[in-house]
Protein backbone atom coordinates (compact mmCIF):
# COMPACT_ATOMS: atom_id res chain seq x y z
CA UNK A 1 16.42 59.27 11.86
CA UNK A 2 19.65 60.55 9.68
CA UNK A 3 20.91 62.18 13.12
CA UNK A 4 21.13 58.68 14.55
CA UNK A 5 22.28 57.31 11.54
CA UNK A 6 25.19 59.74 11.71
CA UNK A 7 26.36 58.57 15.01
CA UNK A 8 25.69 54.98 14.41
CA UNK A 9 29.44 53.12 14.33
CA UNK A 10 27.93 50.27 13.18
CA UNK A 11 27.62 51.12 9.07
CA UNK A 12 29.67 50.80 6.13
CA UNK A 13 31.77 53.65 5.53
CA UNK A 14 29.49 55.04 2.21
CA UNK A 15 26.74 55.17 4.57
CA UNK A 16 28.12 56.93 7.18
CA UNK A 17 29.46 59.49 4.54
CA UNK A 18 25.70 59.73 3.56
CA UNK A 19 24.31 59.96 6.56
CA UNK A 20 26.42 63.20 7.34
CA UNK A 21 25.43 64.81 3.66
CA UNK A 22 22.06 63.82 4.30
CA UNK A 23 19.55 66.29 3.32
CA UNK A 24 18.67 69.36 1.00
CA UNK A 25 21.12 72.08 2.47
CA UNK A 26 24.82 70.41 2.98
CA UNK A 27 26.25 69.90 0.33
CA UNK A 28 25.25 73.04 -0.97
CA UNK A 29 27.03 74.35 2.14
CA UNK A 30 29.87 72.64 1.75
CA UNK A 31 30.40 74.10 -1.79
CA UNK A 32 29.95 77.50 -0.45
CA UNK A 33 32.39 77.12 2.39
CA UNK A 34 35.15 75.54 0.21
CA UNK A 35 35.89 79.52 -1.28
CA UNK A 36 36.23 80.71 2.45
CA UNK A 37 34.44 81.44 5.12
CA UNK A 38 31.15 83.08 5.36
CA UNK A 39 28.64 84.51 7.71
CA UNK A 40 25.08 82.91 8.04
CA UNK A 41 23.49 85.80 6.29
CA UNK A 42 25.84 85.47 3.52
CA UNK A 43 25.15 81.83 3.21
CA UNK A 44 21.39 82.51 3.46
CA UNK A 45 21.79 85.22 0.54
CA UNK A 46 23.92 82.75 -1.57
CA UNK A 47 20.80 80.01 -0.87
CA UNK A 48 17.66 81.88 -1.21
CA UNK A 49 14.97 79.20 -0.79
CA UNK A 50 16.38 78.36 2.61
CA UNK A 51 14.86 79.27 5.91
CA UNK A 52 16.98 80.46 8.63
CA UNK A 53 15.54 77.78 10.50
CA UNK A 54 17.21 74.96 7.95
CA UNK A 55 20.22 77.08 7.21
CA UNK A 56 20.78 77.18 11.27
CA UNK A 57 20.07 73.41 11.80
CA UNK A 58 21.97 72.07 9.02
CA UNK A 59 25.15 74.42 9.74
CA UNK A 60 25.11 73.16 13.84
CA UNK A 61 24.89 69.74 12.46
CA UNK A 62 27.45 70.36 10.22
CA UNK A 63 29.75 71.92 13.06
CA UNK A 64 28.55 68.36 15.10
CA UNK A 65 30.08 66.25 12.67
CA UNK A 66 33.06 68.27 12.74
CA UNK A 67 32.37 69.46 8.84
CA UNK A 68 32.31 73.21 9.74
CA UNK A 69 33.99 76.05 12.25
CA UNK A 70 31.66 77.98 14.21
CA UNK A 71 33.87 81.69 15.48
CA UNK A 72 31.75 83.83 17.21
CA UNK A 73 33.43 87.81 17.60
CA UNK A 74 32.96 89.44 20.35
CA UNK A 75 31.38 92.80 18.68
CA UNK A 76 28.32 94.51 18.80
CA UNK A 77 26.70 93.25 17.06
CA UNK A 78 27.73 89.70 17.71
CA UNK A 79 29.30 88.56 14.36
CA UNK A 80 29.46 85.08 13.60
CA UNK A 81 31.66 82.98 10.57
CA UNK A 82 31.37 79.61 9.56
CA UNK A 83 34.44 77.76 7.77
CA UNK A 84 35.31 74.38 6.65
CA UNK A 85 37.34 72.54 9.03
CA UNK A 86 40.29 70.00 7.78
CA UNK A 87 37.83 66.75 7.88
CA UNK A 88 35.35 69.18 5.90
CA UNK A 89 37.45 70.36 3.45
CA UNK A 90 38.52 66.80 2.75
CA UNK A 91 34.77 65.75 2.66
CA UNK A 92 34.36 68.45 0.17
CA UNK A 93 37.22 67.58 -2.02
CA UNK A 94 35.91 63.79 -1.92
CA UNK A 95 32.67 64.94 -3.22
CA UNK A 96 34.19 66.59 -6.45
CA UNK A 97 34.53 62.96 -8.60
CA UNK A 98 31.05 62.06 -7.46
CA UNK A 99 29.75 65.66 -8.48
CA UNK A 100 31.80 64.96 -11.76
CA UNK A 101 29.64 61.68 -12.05
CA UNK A 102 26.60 63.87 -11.40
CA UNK A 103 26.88 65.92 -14.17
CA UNK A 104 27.26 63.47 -16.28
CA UNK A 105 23.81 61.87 -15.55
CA UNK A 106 22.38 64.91 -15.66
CA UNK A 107 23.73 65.02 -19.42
CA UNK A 108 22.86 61.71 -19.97
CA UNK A 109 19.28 62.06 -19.60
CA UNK A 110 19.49 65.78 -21.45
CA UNK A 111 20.36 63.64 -24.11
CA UNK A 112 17.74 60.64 -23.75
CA UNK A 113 15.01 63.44 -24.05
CA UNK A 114 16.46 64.93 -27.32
CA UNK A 115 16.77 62.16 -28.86
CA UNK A 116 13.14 60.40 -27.80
């Protein structure tokens, strides 16, 4: 359903933002790929409790929605980088505020508990 949601012209702009974030893996992808770019297994290493099977769906989405780079090398063996492309990298930097905003929940409700 998020798939369709991402191509869907007809939503306000914070939902289609959403829709293209959507999920467990991208975000923490696009954090990754803001220091450079990186090979799957490097991603997978910096991730550990994702599958290859997530890590290789959310990355060709990703690369869909024009978020991420996909060079392959021709080498044996084949070699293959992911990077943040321009529209990523300004996703990314969008995200920082709302991280910011984040964080300060998260130490909002530290606090709640200490106090109750």
């Amino acid at each position: 359903m998020t798939r369709l949601r991402a191509q869907d012209t007809n939503l306000c702009g914070v939902s289609a933002a959403i829709a293209v974030i959507d999920g467990k893996w991208k975000t923490w992808l696009l954090w990754l790929l803001e220091s450079g770019p990186h090979r799957p297994g490097e991603l997978r290493r910096k991730i550990p409790r994702i599958s290859e099977k997530m890590l290789t769906q959310a990355l060709r989405e990703m690369e869909t929605d024009g978020l991420v780079h996909r060079e392959v090398h021709d080498v044996v063996p084949p070699k293959t980088v992911y990077s943040l492309t321009e529209f990523g990298r300004e996703l990314s930097e969008l995200l920082g505020p709302l991280s910011d905003w984040g964080h300060r929940r998260l130490d909002r409700l530290t606090e709640a508990r200490t106090v109750s």
